[in-house]
C-alpha atoms as a PDB file:
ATOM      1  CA  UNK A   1       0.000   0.000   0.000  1.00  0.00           C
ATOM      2  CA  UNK A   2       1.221   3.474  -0.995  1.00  0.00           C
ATOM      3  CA  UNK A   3       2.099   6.144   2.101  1.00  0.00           C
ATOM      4  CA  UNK A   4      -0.385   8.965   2.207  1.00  0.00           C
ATOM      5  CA  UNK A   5       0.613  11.990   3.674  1.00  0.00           C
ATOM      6  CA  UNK A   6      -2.638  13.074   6.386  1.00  0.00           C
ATOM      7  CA  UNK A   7      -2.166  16.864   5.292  1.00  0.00           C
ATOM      8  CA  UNK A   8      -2.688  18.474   2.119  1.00  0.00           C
ATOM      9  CA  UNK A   9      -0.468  21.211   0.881  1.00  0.00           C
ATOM     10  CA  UNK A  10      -2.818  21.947  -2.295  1.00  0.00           C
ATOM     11  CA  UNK A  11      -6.557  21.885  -3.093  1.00  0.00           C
ATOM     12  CA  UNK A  12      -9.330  22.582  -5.933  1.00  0.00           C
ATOM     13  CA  UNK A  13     -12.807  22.113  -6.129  1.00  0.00           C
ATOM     14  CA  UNK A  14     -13.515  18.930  -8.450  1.00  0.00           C
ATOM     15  CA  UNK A  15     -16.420  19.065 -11.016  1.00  0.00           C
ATOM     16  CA  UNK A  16     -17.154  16.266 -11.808  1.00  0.00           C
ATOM     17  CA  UNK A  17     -16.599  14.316 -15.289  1.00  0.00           C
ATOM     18  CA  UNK A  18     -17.422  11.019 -17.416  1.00  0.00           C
ATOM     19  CA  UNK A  19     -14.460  12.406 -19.526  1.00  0.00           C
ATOM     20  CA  UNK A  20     -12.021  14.355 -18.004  1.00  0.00           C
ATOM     21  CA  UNK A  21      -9.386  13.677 -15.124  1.00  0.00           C
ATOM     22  CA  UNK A  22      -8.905  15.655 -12.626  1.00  0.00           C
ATOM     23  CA  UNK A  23      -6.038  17.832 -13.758  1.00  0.00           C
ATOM     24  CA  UNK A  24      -2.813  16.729 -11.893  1.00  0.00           C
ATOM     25  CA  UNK A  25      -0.684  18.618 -10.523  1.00  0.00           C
ATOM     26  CA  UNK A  26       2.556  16.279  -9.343  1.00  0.00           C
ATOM     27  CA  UNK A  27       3.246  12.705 -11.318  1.00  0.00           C
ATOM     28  CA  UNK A  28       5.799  10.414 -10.721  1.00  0.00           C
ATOM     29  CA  UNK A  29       8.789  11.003 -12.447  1.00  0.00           C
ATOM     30  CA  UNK A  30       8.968   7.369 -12.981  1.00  0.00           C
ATOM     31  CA  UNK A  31       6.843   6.145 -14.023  1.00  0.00           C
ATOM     32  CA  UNK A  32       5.320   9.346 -15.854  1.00  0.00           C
ATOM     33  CA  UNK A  33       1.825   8.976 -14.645  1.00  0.00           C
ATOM     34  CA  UNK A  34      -0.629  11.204 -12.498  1.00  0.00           C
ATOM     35  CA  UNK A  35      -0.112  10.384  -8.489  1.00  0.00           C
ATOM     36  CA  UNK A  36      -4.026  10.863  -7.909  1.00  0.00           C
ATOM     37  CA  UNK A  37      -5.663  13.190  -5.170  1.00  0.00           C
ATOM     38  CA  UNK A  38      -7.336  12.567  -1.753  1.00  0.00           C
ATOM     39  CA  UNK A  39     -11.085  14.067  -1.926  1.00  0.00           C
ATOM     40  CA  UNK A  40     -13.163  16.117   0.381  1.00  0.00           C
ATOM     41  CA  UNK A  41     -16.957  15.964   0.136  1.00  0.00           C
ATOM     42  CA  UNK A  42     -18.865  18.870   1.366  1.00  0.00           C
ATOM     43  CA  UNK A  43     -22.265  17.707   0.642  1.00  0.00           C
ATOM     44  CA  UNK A  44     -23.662  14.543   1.064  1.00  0.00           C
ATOM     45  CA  UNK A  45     -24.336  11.365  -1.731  1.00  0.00           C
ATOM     46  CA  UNK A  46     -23.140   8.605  -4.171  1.00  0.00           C
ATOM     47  CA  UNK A  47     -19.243   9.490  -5.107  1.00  0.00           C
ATOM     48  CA  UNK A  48     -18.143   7.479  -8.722  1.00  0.00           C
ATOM     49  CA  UNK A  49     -14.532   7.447  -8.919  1.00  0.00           C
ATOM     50  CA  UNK A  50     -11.575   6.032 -11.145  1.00  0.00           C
ATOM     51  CA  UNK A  51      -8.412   5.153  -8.606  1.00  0.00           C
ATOM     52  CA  UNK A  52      -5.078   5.502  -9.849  1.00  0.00           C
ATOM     53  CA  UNK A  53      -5.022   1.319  -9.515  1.00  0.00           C
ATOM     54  CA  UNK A  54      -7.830   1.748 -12.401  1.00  0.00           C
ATOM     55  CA  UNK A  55     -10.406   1.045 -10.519  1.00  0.00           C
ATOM     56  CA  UNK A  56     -14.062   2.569 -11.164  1.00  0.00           C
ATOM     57  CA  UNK A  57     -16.193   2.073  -8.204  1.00  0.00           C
ATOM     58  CA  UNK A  58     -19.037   3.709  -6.654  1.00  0.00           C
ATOM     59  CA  UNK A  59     -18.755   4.988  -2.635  1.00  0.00           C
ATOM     60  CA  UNK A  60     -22.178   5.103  -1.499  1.00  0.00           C
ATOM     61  CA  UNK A  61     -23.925   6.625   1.585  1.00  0.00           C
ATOM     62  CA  UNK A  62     -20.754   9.462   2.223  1.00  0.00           C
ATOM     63  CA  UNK A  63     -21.425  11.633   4.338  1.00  0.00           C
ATOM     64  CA  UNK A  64     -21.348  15.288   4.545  1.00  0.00           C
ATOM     65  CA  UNK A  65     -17.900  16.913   5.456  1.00  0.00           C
ATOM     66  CA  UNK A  66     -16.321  13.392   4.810  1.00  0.00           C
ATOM     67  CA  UNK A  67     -12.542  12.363   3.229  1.00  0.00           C
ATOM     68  CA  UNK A  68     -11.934   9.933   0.976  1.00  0.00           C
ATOM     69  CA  UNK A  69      -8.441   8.613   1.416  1.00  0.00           C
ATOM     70  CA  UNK A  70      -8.043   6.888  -1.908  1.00  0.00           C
ATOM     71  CA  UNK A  71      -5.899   8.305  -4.628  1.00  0.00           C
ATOM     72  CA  UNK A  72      -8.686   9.184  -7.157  1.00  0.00           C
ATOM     73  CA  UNK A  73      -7.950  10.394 -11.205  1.00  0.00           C
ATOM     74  CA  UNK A  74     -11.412  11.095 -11.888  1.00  0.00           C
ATOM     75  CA  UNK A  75     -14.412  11.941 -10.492  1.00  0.00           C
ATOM     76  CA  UNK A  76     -17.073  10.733 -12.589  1.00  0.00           C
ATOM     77  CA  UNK A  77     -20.350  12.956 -13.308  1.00  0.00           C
ATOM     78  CA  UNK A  78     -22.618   9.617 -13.978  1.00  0.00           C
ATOM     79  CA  UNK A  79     -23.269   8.025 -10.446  1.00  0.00           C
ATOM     80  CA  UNK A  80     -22.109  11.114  -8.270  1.00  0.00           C
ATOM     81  CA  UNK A  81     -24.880  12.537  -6.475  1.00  0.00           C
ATOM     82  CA  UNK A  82     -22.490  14.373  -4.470  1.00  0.00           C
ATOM     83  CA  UNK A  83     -21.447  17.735  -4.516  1.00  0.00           C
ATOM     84  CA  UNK A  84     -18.852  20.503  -3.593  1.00  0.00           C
ATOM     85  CA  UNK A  85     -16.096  18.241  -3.852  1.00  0.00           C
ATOM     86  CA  UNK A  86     -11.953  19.801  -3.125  1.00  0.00           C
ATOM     87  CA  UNK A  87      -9.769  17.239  -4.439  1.00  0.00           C
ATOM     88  CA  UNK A  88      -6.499  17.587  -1.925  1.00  0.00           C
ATOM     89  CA  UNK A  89      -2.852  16.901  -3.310  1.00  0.00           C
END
């Protein structure tokens, strides 16, 4: 399992996408490809997401003011019924 630092030192709100990553802003200089982002979700619902492992899988029943510690790519617009999400590098 990859170590994940428990403070962020960046964050942007997330709107979400069936297309479009969240834009990265660190990769690693590896392997080339985008390290992911923690999320933060401000309101309440259903959160689709794509993990940097490739995984696309549904949280469901999060809770307002809630983290997700899972190093997420994208946050997909079909099956995300929640909102006023900060993606946190």
């Amino acid at each position: 399992m990859a170590y994940q630092k428990l403070q962020a030192y960046r964050a942007a709100p997330v709107t979400p996408s069936d297309t479009v990553n969240i834009p990265s802003i660190s990769t690693d200089p590896g392997a080339g490809r985008n390290n992911g982002c923690a999320l933060y979700v401000g309101t309440a619902g259903a959160l689709r997401v794509l993990t940097t492992g490739g995984d696309d899988i549904t949280f469901v029943g999060i809770n307002t003011g809630a983290f997700i510690p899972v190093q997420v790519l994208k946050v997909f617009a079909t099956g995300t019924t929640a909102s006023n999400i900060i993606a946190l590098w």
